[in-house]
Protein backbone atom coordinates (compact mmCIF):
# COMPACT_ATOMS: atom_id res chain seq x y z
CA UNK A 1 -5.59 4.73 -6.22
CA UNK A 2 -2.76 2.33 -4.75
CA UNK A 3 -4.77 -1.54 -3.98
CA UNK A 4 -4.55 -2.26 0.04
CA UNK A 5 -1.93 -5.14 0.64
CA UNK A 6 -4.64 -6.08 3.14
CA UNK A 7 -8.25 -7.97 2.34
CA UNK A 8 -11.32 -6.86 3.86
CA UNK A 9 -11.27 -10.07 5.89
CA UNK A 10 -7.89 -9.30 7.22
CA UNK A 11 -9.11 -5.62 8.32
CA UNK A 12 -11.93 -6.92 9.97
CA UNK A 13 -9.84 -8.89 11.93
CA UNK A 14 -6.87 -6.49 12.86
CA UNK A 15 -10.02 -4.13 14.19
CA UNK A 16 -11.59 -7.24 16.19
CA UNK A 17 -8.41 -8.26 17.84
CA UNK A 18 -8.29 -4.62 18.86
CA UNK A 19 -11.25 -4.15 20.05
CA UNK A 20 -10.95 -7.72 22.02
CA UNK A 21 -8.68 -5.71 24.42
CA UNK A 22 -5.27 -6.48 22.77
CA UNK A 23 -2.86 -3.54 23.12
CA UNK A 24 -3.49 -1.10 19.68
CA UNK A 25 0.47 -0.04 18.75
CA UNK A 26 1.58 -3.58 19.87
CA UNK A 27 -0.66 -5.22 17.30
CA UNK A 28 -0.71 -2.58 14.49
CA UNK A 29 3.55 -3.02 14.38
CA UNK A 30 3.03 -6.91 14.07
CA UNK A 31 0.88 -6.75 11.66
CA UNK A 32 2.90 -3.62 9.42
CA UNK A 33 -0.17 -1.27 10.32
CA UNK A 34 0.04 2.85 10.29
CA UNK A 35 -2.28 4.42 12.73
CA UNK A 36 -3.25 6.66 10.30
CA UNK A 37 -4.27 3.28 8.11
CA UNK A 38 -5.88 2.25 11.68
CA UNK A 39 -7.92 4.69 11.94
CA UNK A 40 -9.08 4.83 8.27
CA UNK A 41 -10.32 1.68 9.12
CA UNK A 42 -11.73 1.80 12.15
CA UNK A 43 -13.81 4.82 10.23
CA UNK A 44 -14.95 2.67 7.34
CA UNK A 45 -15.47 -0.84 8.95
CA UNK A 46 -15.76 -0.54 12.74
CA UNK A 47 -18.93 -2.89 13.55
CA UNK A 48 -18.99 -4.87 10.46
CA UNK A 49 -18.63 -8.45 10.03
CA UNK A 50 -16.96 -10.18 6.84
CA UNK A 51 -20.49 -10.41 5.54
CA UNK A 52 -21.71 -7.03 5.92
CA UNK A 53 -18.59 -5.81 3.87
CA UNK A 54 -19.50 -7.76 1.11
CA UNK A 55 -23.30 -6.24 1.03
CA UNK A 56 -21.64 -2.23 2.19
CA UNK A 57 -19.37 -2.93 -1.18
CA UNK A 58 -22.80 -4.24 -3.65
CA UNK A 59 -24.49 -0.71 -2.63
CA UNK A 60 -21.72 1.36 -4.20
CA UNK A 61 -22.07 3.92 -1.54
């Protein structure tokens, strides 16, 4: 499996900046986003905080 070019931290932030109110195509083309990679995301992370990733990735779920 292909290695994101984006760290968790990064994601977490895309998805917060989103759902801050800033418009969702607008910022996924600055930041070289799909929306199918947006909404993989937003699956997988929406709610967490930069420490809850790190405990979500320890449990091996």
């Amino acid at each position: 499996m292909r290695r994101s070019k984006f760290t968790e931290k990064q994601i977490i932030e895309v998805l917060k900046e989103i759902e801050s109110g800033a418009p969702v195509v607008e910022t996924l083309r600055d930041k070289g986003v799909s929306k199918d990679t947006y909404y993989k995301w937003k699956r997988k992370y929406s709610g967490m905080e930069s420490g809850d990733v790190k405990r979500y990735n320890g449990l091996n779920i």
